[in-house]
C-alpha atoms as a PDB file:
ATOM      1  CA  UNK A   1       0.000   0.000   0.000  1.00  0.00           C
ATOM      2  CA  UNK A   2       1.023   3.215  -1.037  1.00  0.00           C
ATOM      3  CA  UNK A   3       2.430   5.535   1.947  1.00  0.00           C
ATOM      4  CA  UNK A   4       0.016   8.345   2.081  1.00  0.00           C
ATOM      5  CA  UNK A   5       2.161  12.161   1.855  1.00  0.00           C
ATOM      6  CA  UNK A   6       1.151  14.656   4.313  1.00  0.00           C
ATOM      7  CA  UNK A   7       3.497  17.144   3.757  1.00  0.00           C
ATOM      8  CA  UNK A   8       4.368  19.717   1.216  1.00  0.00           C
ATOM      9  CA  UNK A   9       8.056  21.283   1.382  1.00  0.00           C
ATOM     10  CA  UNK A  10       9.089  23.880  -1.076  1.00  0.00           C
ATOM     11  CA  UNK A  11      11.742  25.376   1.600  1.00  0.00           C
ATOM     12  CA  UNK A  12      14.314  27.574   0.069  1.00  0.00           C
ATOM     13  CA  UNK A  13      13.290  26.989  -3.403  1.00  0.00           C
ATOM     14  CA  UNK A  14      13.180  31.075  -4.365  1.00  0.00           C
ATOM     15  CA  UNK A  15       9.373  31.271  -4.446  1.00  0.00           C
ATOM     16  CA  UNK A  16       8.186  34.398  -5.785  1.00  0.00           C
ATOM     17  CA  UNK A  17       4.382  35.728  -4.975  1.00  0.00           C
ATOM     18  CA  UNK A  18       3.978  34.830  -7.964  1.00  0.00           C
ATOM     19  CA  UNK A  19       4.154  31.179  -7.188  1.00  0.00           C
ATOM     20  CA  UNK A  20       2.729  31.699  -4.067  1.00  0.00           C
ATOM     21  CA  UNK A  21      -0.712  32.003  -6.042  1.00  0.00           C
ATOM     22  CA  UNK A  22      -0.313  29.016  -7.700  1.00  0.00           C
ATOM     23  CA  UNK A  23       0.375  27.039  -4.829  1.00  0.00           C
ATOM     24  CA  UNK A  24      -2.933  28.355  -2.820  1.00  0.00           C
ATOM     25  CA  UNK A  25      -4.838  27.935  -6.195  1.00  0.00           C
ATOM     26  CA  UNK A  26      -3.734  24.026  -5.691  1.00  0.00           C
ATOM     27  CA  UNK A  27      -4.952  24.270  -1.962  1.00  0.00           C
ATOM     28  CA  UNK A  28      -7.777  25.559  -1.707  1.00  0.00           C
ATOM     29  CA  UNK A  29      -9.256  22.003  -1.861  1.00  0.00           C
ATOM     30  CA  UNK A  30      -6.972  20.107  -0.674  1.00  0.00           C
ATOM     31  CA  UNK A  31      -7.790  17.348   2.106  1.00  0.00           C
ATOM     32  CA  UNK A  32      -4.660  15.199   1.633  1.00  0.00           C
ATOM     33  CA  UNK A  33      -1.801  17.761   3.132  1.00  0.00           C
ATOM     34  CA  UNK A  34      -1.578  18.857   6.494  1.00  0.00           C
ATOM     35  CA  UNK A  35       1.683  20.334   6.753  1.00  0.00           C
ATOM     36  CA  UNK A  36       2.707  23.540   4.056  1.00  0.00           C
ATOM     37  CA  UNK A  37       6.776  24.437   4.455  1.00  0.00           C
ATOM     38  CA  UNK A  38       7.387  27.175   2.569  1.00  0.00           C
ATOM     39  CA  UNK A  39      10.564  28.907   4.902  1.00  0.00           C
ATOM     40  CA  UNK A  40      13.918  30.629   3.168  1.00  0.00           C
ATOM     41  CA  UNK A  41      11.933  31.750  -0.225  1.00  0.00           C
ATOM     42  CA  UNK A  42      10.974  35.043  -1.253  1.00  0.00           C
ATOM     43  CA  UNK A  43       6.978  35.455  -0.343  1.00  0.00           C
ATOM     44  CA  UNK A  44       6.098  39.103  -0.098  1.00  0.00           C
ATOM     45  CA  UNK A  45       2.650  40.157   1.555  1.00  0.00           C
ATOM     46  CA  UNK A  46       0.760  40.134  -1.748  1.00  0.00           C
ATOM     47  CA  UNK A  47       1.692  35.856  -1.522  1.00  0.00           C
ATOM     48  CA  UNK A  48       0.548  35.754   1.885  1.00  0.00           C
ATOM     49  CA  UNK A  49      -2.939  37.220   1.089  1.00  0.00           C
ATOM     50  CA  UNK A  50      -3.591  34.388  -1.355  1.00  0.00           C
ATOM     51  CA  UNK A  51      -1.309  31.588   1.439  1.00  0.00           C
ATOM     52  CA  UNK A  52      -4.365  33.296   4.146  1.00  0.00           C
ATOM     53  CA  UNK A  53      -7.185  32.918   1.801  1.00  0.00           C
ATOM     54  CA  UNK A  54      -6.926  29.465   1.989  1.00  0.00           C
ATOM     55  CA  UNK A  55      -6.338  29.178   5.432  1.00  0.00           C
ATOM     56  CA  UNK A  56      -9.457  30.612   5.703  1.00  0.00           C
ATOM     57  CA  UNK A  57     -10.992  27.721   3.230  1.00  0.00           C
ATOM     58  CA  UNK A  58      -9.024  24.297   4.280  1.00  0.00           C
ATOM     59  CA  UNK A  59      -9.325  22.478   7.355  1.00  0.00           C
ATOM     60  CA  UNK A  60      -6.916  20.425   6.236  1.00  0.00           C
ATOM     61  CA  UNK A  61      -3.678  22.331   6.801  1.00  0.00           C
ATOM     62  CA  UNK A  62      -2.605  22.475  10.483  1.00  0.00           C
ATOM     63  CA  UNK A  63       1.086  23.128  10.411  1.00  0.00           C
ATOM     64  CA  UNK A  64       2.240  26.291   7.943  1.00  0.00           C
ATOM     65  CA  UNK A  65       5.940  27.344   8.405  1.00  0.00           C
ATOM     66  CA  UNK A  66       6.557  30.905   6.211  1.00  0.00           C
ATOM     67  CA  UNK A  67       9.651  31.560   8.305  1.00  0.00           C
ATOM     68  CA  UNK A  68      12.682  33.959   6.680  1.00  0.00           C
ATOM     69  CA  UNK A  69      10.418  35.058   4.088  1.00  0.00           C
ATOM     70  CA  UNK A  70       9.325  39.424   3.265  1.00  0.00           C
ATOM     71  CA  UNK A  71       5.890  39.352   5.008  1.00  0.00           C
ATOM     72  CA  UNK A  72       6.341  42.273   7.013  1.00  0.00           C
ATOM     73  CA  UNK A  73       3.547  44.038   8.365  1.00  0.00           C
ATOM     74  CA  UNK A  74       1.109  43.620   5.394  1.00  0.00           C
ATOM     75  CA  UNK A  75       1.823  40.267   4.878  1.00  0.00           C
ATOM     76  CA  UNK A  76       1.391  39.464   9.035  1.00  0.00           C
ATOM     77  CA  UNK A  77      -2.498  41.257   8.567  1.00  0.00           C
ATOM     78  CA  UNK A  78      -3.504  38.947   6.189  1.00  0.00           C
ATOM     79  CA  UNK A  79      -2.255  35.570   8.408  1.00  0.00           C
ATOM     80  CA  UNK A  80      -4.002  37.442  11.629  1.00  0.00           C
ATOM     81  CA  UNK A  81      -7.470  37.865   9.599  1.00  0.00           C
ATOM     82  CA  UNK A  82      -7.454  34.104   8.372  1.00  0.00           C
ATOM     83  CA  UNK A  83      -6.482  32.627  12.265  1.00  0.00           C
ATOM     84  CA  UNK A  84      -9.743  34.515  13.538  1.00  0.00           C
ATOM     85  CA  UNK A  85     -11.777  31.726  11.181  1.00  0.00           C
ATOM     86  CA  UNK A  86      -9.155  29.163  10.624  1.00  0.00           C
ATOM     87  CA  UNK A  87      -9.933  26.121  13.207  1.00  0.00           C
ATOM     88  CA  UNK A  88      -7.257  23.557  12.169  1.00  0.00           C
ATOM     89  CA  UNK A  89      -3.939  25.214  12.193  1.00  0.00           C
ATOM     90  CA  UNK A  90      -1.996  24.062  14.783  1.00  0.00           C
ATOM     91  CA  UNK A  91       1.854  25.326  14.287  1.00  0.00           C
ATOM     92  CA  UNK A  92       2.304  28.951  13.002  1.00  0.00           C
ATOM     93  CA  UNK A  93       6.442  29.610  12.032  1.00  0.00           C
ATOM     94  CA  UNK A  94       6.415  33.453  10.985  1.00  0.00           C
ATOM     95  CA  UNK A  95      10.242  34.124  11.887  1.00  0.00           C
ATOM     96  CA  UNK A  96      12.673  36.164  10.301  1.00  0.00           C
ATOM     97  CA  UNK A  97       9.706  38.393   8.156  1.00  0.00           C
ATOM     98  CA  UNK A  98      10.529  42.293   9.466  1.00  0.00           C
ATOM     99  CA  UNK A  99       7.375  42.068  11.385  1.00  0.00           C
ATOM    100  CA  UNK A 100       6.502  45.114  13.483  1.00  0.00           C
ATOM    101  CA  UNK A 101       4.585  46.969  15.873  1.00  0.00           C
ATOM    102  CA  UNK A 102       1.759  46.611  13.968  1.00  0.00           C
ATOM    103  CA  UNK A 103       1.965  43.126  12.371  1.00  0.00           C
ATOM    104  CA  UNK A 104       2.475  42.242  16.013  1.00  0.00           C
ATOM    105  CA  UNK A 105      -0.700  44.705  17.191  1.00  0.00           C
ATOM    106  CA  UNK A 106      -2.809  42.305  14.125  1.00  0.00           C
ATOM    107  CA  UNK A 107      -1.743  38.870  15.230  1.00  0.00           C
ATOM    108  CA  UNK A 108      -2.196  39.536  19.493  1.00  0.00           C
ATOM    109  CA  UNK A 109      -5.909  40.515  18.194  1.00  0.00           C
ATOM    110  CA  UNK A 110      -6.385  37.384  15.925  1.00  0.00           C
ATOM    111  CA  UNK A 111      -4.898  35.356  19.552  1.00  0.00           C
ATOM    112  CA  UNK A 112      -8.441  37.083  21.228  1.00  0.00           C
ATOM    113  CA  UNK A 113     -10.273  34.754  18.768  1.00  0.00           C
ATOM    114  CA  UNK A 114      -8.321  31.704  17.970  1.00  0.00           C
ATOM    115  CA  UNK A 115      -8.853  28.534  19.348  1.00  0.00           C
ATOM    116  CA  UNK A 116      -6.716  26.244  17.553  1.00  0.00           C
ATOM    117  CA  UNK A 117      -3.333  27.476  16.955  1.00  0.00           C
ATOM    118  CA  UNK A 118      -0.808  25.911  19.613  1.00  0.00           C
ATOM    119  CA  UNK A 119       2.800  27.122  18.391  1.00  0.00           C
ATOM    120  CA  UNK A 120       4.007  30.170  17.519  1.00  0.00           C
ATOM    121  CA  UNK A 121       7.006  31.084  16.484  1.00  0.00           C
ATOM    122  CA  UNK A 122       7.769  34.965  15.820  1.00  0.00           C
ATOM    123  CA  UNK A 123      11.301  35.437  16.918  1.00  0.00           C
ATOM    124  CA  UNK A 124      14.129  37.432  14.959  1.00  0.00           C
ATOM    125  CA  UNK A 125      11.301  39.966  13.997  1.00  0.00           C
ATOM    126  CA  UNK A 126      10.944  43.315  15.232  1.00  0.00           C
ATOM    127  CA  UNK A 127       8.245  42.921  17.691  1.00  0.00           C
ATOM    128  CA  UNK A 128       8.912  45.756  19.786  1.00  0.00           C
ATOM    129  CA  UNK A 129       8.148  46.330  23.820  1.00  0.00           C
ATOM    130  CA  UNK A 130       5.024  48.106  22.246  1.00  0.00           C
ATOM    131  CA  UNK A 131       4.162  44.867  19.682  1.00  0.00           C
ATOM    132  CA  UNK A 132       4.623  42.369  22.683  1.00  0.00           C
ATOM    133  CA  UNK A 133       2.374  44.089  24.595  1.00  0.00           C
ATOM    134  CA  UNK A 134      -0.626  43.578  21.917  1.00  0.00           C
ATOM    135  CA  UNK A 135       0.506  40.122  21.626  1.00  0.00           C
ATOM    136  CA  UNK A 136       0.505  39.578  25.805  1.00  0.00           C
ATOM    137  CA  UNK A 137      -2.935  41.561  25.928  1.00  0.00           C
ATOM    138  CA  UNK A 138      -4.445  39.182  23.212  1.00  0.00           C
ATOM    139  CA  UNK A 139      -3.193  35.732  24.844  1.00  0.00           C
ATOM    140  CA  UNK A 140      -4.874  37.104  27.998  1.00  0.00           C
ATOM    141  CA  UNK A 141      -8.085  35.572  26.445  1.00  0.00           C
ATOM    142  CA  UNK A 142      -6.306  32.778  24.816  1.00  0.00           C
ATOM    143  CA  UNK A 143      -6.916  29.507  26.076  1.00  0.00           C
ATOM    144  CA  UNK A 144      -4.893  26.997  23.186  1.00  0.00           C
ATOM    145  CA  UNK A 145      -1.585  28.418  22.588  1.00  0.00           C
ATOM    146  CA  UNK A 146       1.157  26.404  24.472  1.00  0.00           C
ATOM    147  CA  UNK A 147       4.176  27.592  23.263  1.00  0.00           C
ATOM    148  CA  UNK A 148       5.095  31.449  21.879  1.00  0.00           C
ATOM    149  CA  UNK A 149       8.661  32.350  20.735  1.00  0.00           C
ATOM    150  CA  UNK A 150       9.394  36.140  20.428  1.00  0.00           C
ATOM    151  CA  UNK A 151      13.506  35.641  21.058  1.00  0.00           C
ATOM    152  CA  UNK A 152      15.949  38.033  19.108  1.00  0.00           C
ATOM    153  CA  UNK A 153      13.146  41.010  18.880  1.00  0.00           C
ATOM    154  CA  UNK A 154      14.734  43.585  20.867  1.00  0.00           C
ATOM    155  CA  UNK A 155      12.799  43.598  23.959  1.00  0.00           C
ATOM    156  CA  UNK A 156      13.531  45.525  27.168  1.00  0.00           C
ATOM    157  CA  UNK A 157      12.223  45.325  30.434  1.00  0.00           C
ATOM    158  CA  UNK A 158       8.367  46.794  29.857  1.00  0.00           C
ATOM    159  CA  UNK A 159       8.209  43.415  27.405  1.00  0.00           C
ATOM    160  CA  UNK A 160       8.858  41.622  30.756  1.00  0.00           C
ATOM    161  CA  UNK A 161       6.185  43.363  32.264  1.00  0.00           C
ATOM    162  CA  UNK A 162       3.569  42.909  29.316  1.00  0.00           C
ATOM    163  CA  UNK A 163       4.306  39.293  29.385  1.00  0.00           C
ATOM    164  CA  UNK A 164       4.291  38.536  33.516  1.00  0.00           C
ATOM    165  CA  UNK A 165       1.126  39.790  33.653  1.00  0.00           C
ATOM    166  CA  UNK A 166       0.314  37.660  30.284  1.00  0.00           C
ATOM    167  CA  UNK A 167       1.588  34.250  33.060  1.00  0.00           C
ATOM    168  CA  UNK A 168      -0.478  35.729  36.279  1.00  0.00           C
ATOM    169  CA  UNK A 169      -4.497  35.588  33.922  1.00  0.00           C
ATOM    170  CA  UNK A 170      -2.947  32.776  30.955  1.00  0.00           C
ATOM    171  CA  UNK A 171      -3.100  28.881  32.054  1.00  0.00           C
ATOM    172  CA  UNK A 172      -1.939  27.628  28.687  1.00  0.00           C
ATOM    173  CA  UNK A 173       1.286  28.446  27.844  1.00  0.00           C
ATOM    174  CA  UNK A 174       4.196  26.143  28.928  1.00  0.00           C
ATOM    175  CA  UNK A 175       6.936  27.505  27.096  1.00  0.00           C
ATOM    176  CA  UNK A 176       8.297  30.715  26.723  1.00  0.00           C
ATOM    177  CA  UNK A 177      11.204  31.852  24.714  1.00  0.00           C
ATOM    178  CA  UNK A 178      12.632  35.123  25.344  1.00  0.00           C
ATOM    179  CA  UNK A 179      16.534  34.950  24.594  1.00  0.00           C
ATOM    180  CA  UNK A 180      18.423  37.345  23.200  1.00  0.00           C
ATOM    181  CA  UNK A 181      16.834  40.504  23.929  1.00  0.00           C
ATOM    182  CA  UNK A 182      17.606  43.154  25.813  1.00  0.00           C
ATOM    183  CA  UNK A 183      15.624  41.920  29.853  1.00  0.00           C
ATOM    184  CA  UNK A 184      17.556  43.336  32.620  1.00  0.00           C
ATOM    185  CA  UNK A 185      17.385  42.048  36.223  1.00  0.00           C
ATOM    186  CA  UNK A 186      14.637  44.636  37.017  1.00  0.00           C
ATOM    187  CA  UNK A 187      12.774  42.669  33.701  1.00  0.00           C
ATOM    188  CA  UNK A 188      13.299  39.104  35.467  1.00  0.00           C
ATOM    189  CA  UNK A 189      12.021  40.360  38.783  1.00  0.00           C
ATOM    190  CA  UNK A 190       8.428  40.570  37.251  1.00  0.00           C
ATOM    191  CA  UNK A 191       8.511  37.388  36.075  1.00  0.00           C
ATOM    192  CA  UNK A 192       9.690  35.874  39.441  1.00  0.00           C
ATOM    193  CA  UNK A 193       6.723  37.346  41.156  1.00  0.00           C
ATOM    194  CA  UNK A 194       4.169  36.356  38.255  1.00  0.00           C
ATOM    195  CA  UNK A 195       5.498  32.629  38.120  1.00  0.00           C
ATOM    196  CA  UNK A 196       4.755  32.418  41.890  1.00  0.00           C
ATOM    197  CA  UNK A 197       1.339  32.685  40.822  1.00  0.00           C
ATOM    198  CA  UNK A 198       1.139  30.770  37.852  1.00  0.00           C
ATOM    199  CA  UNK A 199       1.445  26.813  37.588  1.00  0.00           C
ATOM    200  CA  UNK A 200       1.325  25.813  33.900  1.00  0.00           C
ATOM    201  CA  UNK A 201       4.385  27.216  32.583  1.00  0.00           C
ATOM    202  CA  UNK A 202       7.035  24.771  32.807  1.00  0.00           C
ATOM    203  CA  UNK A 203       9.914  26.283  30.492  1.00  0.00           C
ATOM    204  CA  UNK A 204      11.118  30.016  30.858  1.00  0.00           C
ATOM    205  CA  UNK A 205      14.269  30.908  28.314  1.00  0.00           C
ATOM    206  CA  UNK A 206      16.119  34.523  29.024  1.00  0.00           C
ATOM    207  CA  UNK A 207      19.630  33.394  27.747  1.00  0.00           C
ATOM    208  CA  UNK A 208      21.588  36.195  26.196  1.00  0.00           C
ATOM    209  CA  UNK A 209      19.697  38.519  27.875  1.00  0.00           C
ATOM    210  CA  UNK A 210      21.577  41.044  30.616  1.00  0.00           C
ATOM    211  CA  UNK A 211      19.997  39.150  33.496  1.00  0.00           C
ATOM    212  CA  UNK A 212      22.526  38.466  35.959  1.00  0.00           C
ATOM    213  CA  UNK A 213      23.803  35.300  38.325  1.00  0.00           C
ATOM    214  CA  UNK A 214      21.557  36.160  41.224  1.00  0.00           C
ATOM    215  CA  UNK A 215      18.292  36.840  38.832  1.00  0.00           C
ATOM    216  CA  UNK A 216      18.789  33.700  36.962  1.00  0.00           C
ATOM    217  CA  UNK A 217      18.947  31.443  40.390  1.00  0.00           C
ATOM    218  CA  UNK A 218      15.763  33.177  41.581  1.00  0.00           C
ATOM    219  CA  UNK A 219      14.414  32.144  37.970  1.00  0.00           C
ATOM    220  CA  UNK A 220      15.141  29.212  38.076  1.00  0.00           C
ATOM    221  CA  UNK A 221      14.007  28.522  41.665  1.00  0.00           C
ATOM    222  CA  UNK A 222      10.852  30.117  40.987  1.00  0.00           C
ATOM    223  CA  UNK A 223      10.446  27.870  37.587  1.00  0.00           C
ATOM    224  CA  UNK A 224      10.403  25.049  39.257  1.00  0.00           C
ATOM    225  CA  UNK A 225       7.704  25.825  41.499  1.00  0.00           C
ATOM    226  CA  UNK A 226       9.962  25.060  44.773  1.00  0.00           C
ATOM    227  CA  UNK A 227       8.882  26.289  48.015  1.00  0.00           C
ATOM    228  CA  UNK A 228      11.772  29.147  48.722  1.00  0.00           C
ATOM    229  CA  UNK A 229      11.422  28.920  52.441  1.00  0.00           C
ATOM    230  CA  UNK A 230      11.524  24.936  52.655  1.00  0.00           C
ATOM    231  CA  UNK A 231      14.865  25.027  50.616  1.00  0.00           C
ATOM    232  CA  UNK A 232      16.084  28.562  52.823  1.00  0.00           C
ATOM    233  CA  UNK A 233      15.270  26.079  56.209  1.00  0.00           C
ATOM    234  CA  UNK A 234      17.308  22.957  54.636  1.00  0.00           C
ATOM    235  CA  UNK A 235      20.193  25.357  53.876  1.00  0.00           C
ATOM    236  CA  UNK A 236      20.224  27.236  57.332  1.00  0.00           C
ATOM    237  CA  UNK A 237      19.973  24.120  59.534  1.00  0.00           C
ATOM    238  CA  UNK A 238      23.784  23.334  58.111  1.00  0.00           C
ATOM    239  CA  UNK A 239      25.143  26.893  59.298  1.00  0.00           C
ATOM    240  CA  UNK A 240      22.685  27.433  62.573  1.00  0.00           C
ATOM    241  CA  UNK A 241      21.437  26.588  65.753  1.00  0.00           C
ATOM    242  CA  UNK A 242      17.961  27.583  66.514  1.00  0.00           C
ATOM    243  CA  UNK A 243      16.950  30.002  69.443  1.00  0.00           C
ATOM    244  CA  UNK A 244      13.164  31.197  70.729  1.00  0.00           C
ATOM    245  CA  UNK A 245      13.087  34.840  71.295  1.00  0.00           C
ATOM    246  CA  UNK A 246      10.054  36.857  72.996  1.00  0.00           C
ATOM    247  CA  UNK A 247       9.367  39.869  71.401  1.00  0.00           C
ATOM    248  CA  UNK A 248       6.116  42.119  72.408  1.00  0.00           C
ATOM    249  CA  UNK A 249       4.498  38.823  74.703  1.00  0.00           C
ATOM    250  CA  UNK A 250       4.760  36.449  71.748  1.00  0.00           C
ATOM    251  CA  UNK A 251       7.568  33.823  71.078  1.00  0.00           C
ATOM    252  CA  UNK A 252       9.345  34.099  67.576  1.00  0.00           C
ATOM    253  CA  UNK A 253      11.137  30.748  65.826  1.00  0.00           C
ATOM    254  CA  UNK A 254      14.698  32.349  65.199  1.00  0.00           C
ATOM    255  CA  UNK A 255      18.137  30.718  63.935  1.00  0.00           C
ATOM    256  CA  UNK A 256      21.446  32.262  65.543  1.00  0.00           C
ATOM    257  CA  UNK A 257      24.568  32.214  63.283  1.00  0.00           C
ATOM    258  CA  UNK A 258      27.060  29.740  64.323  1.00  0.00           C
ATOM    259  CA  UNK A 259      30.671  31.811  63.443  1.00  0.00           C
ATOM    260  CA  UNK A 260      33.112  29.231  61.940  1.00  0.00           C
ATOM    261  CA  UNK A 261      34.769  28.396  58.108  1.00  0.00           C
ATOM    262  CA  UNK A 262      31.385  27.965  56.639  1.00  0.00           C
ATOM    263  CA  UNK A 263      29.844  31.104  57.586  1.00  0.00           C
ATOM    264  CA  UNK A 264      32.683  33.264  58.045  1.00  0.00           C
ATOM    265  CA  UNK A 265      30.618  36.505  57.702  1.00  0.00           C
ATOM    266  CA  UNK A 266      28.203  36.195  60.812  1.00  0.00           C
ATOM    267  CA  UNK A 267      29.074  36.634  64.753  1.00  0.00           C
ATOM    268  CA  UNK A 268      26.437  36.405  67.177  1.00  0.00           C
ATOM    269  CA  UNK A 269      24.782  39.175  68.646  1.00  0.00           C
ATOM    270  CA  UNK A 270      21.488  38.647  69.958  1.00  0.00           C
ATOM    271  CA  UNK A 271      21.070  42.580  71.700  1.00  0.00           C
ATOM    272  CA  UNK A 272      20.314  44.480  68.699  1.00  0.00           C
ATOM    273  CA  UNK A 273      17.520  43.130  67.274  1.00  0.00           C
ATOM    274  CA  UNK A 274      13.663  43.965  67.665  1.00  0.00           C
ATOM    275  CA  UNK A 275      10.729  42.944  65.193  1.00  0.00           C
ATOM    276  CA  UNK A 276      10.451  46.482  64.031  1.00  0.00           C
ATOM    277  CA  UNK A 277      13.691  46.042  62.561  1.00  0.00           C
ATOM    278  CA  UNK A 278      12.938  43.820  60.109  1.00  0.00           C
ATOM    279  CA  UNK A 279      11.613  45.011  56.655  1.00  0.00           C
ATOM    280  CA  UNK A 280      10.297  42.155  54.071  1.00  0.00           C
ATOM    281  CA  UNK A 281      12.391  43.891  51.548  1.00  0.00           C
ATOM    282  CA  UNK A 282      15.530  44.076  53.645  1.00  0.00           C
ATOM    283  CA  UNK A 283      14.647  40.383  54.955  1.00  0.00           C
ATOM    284  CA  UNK A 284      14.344  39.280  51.433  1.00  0.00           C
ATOM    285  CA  UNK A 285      17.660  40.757  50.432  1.00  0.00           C
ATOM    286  CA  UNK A 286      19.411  39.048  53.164  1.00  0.00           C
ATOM    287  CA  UNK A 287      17.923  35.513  52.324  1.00  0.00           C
ATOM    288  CA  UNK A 288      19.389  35.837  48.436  1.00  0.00           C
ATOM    289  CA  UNK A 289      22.550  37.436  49.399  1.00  0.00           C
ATOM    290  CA  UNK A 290      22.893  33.159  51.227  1.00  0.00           C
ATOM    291  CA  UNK A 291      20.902  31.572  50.064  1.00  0.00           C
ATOM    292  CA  UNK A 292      22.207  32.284  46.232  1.00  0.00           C
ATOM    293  CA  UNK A 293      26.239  32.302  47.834  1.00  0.00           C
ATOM    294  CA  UNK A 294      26.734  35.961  47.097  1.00  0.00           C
ATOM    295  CA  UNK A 295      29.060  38.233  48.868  1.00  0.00           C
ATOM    296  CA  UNK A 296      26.608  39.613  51.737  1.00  0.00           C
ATOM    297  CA  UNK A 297      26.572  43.352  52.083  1.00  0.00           C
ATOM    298  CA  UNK A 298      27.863  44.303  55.390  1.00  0.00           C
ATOM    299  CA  UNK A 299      25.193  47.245  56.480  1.00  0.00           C
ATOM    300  CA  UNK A 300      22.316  44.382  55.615  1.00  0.00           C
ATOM    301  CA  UNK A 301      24.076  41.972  57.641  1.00  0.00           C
ATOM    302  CA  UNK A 302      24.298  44.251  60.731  1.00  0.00           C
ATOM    303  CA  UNK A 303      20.706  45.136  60.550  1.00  0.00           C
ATOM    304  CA  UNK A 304      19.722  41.819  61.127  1.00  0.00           C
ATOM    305  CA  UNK A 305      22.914  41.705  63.915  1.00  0.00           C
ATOM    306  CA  UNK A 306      22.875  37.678  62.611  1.00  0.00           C
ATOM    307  CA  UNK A 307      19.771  36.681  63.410  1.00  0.00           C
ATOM    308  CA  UNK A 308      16.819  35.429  60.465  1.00  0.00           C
ATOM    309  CA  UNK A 309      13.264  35.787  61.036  1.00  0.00           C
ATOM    310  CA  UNK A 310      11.689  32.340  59.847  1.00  0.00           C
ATOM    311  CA  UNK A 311       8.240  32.240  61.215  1.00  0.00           C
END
């Protein structure tokens, strides 16, 4: 029996829009291939209007991959109109087509109404923080898409803000690829709050980003969903002794630094120290600075005269 072909591949075969036509003319009623690779050619937006036509047609088709072709913003219109009707497309590649602020403004409102589409791929484009921010807004009341690519599009910090409040409303998404942009620690730190609230993604990329050593452990500790206190406890017991203290009528769980090679930073001093001294931002600051094996600034340490707050 004749193997039945499910795939057509024209990838880096110079198509013109011109070709284009004749290949969506050949589509339109097609029920025999599901998967259209037409990457590395030379497809312009006027091909993409007839490629979206039939998108809008077939319910066949559920993997189209028009990656490193001229779309640009025209061309990323006419895929966002045919993904409001489409119901069978599954994998979307547009990389590497100049898309923009408003390509990407075109395809987060086609995301509002889509219900199918599960990967999308849209890195090495020119999204913008603006463009990602359409995109984030439109996922928001997205419910299929899994996985969403928008590396190498020059995103800054606001991006990271768009998208951690995308994780805190979106329980879809399970992988999110961000590298090489432009995220700064100050970006990460909104998506370690957001991912303590969200439990679906499962895969967070910020390589090549300027994110630095301390940021990327939080990351990843956050990423993996691990109770930060549990793992703070484990580490402390190896360095401490615990100690009760009284403070205002009630008693307070406290561990006392034990000075010796493995904590050579701490000496105990149990005088200084009254709950009113603690802040939770100046608590939390003293938790990374051990818990991620940083240098520990000196004026943080003495404001907690060596003695943690853990209940």
């Amino acid at each position: 029996m004749e193997k039945k072909v499910s795939t057509v591949s024209y990838m880096g075969r110079r198509l013109t829009d011109k070709d284009a036509v004749t290949l969506a003319r050949a589509l339109e009623k097609n029920t025999t291939y599901s998967n259209i690779l037409l990457c590395f050619n030379s497809i312009s937006s006027n091909g993409a209007k007839e490629i979206a036509r039939v998108l809008e047609v077939n319910n066949t088709i559920t993997a189209l991959d028009l990656g490193c072709n001229h779309l640009k913003d025209l061309g990323a219109e006419y895929i966002a109109q045919s993904l409001k009707v489409n119901h069978s497309l599954t994998f979307l590649d547009l990389y590497g087509n100049n898309i923009g602020t408003k390509g990407a403004m075109l395809l987060g409102e086609a995301l509002r109404f889509n219900r199918s589409l599960k990967i999308l791929y849209l890195y090495s484009n020119f999204i913008t923080d603006e463009g990602t921010k359409y995109i984030a807004d439109g996922l928001c009341h997205n419910t299929s898409l899994t996985t969403l690519n928008l590396s190498i599009n020059h995103l800054k910090d606001s991006s990271a803000e768009s998208l951690s409040r995308l994780l805190r409303c979106n329980n879809s998404l399970t992988d999110l690829d961000l590298c090489n942009n432009d995220i700064t620690d100050e970006g990460a730190k909104f998506f370690i709050d957001a991912l303590r609230r969200n439990e679906t993604l499962k895969k967070l990329d910020l390589k090549c980003n300027q994110i630095g050593k301390v940021a990327f452990k939080r990351l990843e500790v956050a990423l993996k969903k691990t109770p930060f206190i549990q793992d703070l406890k484990k580490l402390l017991r190896q360095y401490t002794s615990p100690l009760t203290v009284l403070i205002g009528g009630r008693e307070y769980s406290y561990y006392k630094w034990i000075t010796d090679t493995r904590c050579p930073h701490f000496s105990v001093n149990t005088n200084k120290l009254s709950k009113s001294d603690i802040t939770e931002e100046t608590f939390q600051m003293f938790l990374e600075f051990l818990y991620f094996e940083e240098e520990p600034d000196l004026t943080t340490v003495d404001q907690f005269c060596d003695i943690c707050l853990l209940y």
